[in-house]
PDB file of N, CA and C in Angstrom:
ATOM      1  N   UNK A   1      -0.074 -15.412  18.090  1.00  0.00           N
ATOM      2  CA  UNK A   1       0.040 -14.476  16.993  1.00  0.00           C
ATOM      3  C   UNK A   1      -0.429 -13.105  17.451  1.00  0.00           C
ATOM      4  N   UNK A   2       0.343 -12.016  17.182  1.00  0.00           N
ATOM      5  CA  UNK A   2      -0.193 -10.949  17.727  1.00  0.00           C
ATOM      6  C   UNK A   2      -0.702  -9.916  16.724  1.00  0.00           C
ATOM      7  N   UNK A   3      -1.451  -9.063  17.103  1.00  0.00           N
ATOM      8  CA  UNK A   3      -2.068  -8.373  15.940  1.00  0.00           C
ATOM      9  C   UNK A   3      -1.527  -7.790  14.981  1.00  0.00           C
ATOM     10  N   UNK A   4      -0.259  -7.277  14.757  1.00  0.00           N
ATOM     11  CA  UNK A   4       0.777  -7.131  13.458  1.00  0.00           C
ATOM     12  C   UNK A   4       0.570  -8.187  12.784  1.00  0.00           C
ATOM     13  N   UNK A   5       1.047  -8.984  13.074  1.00  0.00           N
ATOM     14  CA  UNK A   5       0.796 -10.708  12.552  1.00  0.00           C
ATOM     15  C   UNK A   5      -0.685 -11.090  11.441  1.00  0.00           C
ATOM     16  N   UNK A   6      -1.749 -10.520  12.621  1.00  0.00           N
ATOM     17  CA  UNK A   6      -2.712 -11.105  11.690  1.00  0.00           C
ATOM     18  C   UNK A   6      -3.333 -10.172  11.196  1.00  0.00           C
ATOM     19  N   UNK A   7      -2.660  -9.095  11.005  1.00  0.00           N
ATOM     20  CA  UNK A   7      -2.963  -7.622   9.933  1.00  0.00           C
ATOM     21  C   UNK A   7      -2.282  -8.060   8.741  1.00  0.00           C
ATOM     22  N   UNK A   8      -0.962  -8.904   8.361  1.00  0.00           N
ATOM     23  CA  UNK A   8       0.257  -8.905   7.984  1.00  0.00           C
ATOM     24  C   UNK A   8      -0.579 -10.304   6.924  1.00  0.00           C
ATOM     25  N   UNK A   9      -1.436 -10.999   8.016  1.00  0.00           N
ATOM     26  CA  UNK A   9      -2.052 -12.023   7.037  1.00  0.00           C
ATOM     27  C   UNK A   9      -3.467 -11.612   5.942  1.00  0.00           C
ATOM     28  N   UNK A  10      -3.886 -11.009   6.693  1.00  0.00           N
ATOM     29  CA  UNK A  10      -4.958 -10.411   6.479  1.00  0.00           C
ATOM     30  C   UNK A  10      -5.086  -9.443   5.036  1.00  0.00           C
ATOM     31  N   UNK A  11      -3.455  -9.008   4.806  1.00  0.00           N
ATOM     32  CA  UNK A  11      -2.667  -8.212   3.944  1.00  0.00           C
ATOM     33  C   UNK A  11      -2.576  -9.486   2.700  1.00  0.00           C
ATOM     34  N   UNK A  12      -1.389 -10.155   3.058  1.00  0.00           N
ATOM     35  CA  UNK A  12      -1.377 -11.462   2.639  1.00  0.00           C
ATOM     36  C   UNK A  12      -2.553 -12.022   1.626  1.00  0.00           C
ATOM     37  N   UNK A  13      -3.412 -12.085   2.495  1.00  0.00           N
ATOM     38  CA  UNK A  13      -4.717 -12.657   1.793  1.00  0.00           C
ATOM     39  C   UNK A  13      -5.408 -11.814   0.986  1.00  0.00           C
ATOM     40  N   UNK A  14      -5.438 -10.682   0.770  1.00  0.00           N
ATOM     41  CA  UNK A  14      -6.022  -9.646  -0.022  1.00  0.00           C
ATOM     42  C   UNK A  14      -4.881  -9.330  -1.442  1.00  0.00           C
ATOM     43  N   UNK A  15      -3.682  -9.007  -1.076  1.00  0.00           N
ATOM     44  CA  UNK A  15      -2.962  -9.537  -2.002  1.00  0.00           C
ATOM     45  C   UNK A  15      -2.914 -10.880  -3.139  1.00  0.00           C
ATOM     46  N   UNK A  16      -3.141 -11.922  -2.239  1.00  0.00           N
ATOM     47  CA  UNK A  16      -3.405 -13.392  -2.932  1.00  0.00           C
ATOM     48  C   UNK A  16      -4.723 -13.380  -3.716  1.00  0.00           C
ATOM     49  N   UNK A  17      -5.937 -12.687  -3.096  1.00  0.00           N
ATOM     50  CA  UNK A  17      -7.204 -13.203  -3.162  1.00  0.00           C
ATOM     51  C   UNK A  17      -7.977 -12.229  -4.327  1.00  0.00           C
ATOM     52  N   UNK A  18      -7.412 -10.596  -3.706  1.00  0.00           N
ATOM     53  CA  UNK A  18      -8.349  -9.357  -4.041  1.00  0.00           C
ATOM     54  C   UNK A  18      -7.566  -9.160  -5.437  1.00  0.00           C
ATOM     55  N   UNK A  19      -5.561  -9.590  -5.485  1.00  0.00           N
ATOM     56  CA  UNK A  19      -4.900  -8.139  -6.394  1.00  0.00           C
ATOM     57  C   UNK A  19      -4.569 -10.022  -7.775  1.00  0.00           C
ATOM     58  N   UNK A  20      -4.431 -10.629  -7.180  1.00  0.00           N
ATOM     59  CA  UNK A  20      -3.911 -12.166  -7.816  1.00  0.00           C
ATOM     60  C   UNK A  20      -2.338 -11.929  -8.057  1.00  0.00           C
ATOM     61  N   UNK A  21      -1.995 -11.472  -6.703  1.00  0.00           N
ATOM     62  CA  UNK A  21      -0.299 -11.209  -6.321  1.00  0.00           C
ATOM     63  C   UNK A  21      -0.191 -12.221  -5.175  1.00  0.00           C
ATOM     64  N   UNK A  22       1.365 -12.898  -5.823  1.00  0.00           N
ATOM     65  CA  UNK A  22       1.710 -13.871  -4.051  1.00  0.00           C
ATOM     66  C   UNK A  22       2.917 -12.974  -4.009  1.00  0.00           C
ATOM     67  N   UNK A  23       2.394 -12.534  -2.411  1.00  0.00           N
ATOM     68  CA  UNK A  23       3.242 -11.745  -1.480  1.00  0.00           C
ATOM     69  C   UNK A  23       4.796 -12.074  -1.391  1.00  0.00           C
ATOM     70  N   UNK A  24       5.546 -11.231  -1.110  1.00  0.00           N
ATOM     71  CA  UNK A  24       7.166 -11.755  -1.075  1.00  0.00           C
ATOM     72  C   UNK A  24       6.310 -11.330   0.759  1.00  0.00           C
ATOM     73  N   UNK A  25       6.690 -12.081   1.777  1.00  0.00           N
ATOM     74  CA  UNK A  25       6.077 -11.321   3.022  1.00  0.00           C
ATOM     75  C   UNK A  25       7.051 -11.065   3.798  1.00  0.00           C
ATOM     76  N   UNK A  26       8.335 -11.142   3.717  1.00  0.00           N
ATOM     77  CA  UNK A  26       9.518 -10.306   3.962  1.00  0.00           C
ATOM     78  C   UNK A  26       9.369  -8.650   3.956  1.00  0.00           C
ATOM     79  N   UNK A  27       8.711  -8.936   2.588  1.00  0.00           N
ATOM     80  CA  UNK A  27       8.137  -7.018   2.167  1.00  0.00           C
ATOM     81  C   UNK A  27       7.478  -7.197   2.616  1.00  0.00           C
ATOM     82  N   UNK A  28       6.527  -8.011   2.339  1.00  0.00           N
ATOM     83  CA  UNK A  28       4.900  -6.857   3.299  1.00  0.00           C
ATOM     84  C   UNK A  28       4.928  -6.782   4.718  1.00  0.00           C
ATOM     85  N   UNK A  29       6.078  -7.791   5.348  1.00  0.00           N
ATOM     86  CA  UNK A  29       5.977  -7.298   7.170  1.00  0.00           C
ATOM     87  C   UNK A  29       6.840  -6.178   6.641  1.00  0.00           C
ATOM     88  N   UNK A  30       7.705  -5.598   6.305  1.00  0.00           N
ATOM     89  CA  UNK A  30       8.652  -4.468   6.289  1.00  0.00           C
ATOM     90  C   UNK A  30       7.551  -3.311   6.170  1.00  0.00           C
ATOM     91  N   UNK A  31       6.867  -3.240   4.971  1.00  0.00           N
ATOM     92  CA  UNK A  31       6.217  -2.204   4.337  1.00  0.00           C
ATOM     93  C   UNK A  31       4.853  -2.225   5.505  1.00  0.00           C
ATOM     94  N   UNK A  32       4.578  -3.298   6.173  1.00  0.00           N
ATOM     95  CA  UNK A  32       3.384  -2.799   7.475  1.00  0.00           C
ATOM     96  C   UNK A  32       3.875  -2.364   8.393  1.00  0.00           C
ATOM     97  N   UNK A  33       5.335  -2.378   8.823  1.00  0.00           N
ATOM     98  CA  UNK A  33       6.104  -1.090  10.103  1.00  0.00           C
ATOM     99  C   UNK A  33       6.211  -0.595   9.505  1.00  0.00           C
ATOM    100  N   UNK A  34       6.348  -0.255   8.376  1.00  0.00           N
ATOM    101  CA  UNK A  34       6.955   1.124   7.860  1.00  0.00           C
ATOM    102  C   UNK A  34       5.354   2.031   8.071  1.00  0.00           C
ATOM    103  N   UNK A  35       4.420   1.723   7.894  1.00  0.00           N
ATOM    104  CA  UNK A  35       2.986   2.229   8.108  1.00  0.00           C
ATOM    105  C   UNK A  35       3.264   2.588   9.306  1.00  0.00           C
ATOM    106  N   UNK A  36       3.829   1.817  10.522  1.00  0.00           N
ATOM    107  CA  UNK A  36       4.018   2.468  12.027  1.00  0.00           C
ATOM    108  C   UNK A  36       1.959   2.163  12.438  1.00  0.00           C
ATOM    109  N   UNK A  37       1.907   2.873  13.920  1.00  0.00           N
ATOM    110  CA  UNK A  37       0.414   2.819  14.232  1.00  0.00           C
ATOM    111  C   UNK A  37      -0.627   2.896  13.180  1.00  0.00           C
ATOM    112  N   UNK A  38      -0.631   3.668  12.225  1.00  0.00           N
ATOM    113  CA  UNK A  38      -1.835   3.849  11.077  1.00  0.00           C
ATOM    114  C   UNK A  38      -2.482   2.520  10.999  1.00  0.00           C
ATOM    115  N   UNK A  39      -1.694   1.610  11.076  1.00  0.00           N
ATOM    116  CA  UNK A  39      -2.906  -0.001  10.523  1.00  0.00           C
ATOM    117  C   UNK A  39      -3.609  -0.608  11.734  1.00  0.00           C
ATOM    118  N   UNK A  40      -3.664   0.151  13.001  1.00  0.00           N
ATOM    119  CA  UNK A  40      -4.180  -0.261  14.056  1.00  0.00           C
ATOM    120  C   UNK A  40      -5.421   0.953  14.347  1.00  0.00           C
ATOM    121  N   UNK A  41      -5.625   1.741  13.089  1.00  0.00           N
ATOM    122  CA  UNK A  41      -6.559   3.011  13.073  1.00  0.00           C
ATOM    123  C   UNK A  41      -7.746   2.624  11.861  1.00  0.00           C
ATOM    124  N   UNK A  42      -8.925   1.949  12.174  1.00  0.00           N
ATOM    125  CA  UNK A  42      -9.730   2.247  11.352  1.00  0.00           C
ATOM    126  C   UNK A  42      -9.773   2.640   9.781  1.00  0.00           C
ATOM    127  N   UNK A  43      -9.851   4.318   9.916  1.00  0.00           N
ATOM    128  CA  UNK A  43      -9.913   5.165   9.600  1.00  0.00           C
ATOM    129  C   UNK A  43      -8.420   5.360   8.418  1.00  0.00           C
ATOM    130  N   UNK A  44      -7.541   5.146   8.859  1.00  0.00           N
ATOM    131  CA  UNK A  44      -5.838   5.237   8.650  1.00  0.00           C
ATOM    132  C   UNK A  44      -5.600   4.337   7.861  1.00  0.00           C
ATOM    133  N   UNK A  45      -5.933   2.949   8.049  1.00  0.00           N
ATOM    134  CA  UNK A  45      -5.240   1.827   7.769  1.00  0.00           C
ATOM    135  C   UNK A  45      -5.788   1.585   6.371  1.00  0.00           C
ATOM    136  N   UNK A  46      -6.909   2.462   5.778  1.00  0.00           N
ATOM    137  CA  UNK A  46      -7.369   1.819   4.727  1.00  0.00           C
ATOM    138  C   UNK A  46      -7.020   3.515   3.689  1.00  0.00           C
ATOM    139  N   UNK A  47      -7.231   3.412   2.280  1.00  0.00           N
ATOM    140  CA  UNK A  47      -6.687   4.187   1.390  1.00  0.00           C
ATOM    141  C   UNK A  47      -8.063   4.332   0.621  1.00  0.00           C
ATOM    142  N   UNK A  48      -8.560   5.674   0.676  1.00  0.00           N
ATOM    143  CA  UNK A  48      -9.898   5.727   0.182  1.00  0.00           C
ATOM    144  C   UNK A  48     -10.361   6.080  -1.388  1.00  0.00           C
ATOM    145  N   UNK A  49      -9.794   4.895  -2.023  1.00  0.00           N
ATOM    146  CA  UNK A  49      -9.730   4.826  -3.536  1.00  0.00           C
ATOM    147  C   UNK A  49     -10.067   6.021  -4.757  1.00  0.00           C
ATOM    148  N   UNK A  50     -10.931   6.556  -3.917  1.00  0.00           N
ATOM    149  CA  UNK A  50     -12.455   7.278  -4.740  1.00  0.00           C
ATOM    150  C   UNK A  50     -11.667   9.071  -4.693  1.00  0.00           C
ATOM    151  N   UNK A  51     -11.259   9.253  -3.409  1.00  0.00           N
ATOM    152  CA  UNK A  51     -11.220  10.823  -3.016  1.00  0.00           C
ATOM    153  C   UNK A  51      -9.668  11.237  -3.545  1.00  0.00           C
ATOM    154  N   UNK A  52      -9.686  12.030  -4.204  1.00  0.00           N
ATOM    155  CA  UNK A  52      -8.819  12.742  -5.354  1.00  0.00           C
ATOM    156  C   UNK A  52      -7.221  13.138  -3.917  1.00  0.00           C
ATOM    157  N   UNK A  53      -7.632  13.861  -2.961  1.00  0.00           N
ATOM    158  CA  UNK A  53      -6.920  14.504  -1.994  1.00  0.00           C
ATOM    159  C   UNK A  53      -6.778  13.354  -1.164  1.00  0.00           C
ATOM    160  N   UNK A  54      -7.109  11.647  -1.276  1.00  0.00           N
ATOM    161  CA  UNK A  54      -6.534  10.892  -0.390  1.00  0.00           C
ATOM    162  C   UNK A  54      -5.312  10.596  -1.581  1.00  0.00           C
ATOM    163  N   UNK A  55      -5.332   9.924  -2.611  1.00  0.00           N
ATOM    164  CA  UNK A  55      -4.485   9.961  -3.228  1.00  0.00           C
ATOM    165  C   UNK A  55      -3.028  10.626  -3.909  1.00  0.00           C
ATOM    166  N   UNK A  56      -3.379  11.946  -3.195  1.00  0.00           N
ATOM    167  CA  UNK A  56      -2.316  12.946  -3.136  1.00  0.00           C
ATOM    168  C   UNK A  56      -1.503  12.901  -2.363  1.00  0.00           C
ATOM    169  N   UNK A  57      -2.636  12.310  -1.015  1.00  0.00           N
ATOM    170  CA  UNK A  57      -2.001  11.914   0.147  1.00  0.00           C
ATOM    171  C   UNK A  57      -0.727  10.896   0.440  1.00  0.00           C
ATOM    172  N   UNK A  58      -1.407   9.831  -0.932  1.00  0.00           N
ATOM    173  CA  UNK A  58      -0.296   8.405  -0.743  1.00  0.00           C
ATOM    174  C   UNK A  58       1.023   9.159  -1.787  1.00  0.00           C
ATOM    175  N   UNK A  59       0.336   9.946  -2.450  1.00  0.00           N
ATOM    176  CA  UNK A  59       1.603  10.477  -3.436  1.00  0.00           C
ATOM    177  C   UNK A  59       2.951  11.536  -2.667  1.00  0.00           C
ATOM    178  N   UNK A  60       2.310  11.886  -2.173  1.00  0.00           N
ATOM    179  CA  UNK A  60       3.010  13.133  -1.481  1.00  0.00           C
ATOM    180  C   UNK A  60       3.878  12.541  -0.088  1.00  0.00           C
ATOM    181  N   UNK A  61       2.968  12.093   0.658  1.00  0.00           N
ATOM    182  CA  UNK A  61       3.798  11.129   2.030  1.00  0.00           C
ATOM    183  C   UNK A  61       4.612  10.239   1.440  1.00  0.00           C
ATOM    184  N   UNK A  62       3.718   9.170   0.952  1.00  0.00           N
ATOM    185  CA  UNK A  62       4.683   8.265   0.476  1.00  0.00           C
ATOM    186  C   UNK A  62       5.459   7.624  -0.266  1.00  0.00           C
ATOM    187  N   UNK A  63       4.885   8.662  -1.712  1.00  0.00           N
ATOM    188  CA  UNK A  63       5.741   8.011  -2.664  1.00  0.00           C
ATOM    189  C   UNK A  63       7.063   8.940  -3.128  1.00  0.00           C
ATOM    190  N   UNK A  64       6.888  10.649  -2.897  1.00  0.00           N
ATOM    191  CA  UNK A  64       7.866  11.351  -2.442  1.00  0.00           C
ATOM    192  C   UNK A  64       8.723  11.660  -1.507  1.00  0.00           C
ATOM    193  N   UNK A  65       8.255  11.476  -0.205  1.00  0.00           N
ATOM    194  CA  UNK A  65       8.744  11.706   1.176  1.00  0.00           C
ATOM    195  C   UNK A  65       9.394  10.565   1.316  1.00  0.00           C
ATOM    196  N   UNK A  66       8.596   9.303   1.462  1.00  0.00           N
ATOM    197  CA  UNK A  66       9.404   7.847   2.122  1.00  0.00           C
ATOM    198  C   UNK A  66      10.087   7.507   0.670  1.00  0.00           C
ATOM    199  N   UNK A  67       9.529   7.001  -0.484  1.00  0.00           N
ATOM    200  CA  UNK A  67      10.043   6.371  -1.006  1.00  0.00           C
ATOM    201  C   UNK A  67      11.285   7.196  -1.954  1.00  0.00           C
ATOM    202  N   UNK A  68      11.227   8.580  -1.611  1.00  0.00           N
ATOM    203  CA  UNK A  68      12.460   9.303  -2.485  1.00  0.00           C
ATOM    204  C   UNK A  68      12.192   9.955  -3.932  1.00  0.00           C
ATOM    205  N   UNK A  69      10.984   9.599  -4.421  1.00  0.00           N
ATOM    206  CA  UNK A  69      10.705   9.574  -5.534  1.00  0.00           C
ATOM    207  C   UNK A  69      10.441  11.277  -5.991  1.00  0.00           C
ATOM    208  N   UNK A  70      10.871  11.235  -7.777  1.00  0.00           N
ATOM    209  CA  UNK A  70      10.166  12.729  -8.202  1.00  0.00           C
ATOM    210  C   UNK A  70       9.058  13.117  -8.357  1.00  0.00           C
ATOM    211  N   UNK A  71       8.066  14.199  -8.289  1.00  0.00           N
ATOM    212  CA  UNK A  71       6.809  14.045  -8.381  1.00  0.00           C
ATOM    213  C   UNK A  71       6.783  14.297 -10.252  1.00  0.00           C
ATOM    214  N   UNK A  72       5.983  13.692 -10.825  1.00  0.00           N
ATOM    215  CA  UNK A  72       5.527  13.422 -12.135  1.00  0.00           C
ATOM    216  C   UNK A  72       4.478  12.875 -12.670  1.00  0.00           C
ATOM    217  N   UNK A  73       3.940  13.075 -13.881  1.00  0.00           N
ATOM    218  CA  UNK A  73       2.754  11.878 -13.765  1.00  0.00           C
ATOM    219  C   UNK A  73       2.571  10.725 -13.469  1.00  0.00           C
ATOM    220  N   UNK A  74       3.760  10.030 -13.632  1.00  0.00           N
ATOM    221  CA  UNK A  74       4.034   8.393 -13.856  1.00  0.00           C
ATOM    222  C   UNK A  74       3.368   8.000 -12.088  1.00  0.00           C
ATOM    223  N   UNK A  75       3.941   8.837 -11.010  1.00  0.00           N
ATOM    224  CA  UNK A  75       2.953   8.623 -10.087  1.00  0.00           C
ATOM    225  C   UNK A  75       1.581   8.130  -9.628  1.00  0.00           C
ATOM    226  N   UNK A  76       0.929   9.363 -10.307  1.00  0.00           N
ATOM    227  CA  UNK A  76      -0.504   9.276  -9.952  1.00  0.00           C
ATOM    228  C   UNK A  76      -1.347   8.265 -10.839  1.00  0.00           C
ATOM    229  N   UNK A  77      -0.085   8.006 -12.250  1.00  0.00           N
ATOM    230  CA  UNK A  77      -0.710   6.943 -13.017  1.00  0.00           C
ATOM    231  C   UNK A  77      -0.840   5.408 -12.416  1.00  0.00           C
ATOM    232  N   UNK A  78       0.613   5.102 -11.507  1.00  0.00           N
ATOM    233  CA  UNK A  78       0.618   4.040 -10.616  1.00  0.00           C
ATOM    234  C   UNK A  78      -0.035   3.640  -9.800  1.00  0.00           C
ATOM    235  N   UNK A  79      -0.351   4.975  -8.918  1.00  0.00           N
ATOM    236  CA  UNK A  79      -1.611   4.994  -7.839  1.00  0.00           C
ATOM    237  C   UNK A  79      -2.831   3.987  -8.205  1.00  0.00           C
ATOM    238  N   UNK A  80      -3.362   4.694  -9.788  1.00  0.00           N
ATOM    239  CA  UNK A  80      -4.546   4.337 -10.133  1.00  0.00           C
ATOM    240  C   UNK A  80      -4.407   2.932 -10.700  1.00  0.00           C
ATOM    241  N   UNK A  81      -3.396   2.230 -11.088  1.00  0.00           N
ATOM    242  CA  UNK A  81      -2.940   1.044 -11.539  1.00  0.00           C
ATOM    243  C   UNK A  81      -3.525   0.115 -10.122  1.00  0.00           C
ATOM    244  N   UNK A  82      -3.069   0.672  -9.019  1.00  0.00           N
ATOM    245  CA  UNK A  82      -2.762  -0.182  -7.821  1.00  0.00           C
ATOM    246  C   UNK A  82      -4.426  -0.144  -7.672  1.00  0.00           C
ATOM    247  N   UNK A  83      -4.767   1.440  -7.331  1.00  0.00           N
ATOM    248  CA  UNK A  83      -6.449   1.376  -6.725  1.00  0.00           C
ATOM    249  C   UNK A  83      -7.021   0.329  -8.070  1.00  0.00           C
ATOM    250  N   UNK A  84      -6.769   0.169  -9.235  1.00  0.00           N
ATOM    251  CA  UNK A  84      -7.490  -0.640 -10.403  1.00  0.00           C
ATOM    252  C   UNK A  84      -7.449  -2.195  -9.998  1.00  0.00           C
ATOM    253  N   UNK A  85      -5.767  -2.586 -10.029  1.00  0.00           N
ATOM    254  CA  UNK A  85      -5.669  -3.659  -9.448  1.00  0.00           C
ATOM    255  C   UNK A  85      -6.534  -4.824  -7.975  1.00  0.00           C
ATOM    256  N   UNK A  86      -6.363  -3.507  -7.249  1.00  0.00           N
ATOM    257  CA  UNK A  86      -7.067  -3.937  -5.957  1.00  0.00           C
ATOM    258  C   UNK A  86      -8.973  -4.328  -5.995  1.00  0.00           C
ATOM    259  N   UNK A  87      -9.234  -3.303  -7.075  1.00  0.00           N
ATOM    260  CA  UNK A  87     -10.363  -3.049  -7.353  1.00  0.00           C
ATOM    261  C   UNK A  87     -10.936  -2.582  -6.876  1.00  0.00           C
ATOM    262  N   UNK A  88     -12.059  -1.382  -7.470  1.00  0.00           N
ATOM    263  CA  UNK A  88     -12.130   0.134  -7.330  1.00  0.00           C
ATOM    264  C   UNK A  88     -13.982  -0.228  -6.772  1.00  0.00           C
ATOM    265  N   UNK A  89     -14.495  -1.559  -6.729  1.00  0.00           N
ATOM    266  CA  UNK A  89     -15.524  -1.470  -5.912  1.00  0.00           C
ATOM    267  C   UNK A  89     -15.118  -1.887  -4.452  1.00  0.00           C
ATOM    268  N   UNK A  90     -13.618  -2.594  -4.574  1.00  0.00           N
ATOM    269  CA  UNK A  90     -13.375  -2.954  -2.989  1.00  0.00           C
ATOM    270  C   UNK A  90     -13.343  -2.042  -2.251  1.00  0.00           C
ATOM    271  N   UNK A  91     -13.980  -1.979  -1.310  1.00  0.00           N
ATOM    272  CA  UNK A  91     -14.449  -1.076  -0.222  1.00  0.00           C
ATOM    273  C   UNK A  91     -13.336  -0.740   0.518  1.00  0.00           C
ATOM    274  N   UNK A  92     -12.383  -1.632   1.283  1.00  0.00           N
ATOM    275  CA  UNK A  92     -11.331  -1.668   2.116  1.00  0.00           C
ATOM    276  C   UNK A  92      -9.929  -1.836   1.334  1.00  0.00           C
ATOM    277  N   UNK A  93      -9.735  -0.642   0.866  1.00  0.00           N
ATOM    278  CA  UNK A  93      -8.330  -0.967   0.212  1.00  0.00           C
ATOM    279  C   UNK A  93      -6.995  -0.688   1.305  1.00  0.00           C
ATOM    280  N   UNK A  94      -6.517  -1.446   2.029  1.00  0.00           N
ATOM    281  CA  UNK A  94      -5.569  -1.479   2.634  1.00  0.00           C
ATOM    282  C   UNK A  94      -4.407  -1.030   2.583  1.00  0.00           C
ATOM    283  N   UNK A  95      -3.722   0.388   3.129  1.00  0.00           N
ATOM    284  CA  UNK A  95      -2.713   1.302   2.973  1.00  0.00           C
ATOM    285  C   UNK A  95      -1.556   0.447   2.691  1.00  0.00           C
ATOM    286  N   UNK A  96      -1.453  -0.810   3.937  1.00  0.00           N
ATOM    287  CA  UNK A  96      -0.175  -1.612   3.710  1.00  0.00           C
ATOM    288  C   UNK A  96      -0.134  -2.412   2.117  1.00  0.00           C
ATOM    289  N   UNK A  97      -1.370  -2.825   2.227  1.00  0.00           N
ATOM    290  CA  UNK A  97      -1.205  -3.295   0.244  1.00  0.00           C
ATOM    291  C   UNK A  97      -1.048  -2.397  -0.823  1.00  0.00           C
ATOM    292  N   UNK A  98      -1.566  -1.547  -0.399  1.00  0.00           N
ATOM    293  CA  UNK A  98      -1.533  -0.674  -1.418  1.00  0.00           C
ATOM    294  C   UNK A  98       0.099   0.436  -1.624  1.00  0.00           C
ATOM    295  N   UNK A  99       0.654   0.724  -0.523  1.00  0.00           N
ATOM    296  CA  UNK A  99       2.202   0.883  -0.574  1.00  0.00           C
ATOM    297  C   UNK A  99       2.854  -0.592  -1.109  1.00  0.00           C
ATOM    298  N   UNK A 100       2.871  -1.638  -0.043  1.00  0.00           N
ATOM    299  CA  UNK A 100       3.465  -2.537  -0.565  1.00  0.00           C
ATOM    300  C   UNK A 100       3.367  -2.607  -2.412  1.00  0.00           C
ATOM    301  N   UNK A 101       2.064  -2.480  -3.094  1.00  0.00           N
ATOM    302  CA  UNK A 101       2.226  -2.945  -4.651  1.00  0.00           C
ATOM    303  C   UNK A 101       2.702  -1.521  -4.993  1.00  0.00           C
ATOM    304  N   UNK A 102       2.558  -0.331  -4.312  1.00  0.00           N
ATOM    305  CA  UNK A 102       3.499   0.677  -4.989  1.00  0.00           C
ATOM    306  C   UNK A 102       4.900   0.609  -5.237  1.00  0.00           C
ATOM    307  N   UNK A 103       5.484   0.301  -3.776  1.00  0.00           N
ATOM    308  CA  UNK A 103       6.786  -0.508  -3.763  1.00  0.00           C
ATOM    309  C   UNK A 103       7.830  -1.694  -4.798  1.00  0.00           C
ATOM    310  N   UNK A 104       6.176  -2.474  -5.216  1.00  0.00           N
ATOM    311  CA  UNK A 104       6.842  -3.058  -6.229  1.00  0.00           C
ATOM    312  C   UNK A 104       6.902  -2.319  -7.913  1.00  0.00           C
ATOM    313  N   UNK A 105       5.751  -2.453  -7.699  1.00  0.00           N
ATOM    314  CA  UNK A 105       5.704  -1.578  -9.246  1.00  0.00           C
ATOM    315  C   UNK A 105       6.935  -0.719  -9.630  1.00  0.00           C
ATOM    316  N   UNK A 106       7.331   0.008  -8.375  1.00  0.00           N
ATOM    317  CA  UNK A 106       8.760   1.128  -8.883  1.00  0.00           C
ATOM    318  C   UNK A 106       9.808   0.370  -8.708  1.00  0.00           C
ATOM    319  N   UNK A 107       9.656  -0.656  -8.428  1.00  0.00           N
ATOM    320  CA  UNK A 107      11.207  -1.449  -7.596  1.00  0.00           C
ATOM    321  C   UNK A 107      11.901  -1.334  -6.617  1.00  0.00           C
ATOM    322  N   UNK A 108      11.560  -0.202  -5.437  1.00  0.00           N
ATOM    323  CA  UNK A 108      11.762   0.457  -4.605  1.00  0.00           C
ATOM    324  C   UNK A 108      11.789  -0.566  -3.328  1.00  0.00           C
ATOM    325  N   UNK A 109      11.882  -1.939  -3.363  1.00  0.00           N
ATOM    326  CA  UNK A 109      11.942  -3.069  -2.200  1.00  0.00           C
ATOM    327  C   UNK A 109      13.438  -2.919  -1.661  1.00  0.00           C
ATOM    328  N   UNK A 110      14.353  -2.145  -2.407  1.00  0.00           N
ATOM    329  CA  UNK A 110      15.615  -1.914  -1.973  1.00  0.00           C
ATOM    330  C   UNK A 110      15.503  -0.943  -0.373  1.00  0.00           C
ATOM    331  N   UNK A 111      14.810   0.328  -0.644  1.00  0.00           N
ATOM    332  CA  UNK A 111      14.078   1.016   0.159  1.00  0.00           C
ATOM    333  C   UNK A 111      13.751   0.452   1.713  1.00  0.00           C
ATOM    334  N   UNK A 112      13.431  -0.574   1.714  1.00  0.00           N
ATOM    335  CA  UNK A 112      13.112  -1.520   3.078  1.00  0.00           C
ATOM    336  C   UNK A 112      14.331  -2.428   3.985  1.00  0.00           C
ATOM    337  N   UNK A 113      15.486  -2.476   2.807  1.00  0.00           N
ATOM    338  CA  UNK A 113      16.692  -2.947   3.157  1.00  0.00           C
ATOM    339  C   UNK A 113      16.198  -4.137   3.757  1.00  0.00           C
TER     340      UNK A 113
END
């Protein structure tokens, strides 16, 4: 198993464990390349729930840029759905989970082809 793999589970299990979502994992290996190097970065790989300008961050890269989307409130309301979901004392909120449940929430799994 190589380390995509057991990032991909690791995802998996936080999904199952942290959000009480079972993974489609078709998407979540799609939506962890689509991250590219970032989930092999510390620093990168995780989404820092709390800071106003990281969340702009997931809005702006990824939910306008990659996923196509308009900017509006319904956005930043999702964001906070997902950081809620995941839960906002979990320390390590994981970029790939946290796109991946953005992904679903909009329906946007088309997006990954």
């Amino acid at each position: 198993m190589g380390k995509r793999d057991e990032l991909i589970a690791k995802y998996a299990d936080d999904l199952k464990n942290k959000c009480g979502i079972e993974p489609d994992m078709t998407l979540l290996e799609k939506v962890t390349i689509g991250c590219g190097p970032a989930i092999y970065n510390d620093d990168a790989s995780t989404v820092a729930g709390s800071q106003p300008e990281e969340l702009e961050t997931v809005k702006n890269n990824f939910l306008i840029k990659k996923l196509g989307m308009s900017d509006g409130p319904a956005l930043m309301d999702a964001i906070n759905s997902v950081i809620e979901t995941y839960g906002k004392s979990e320390r390590n909120k994981y970029r790939a989970v946290v796109y991946y449940m953005l992904t679903k929430h909009f329906g946007k799994e088309a997006h990954y082809g």
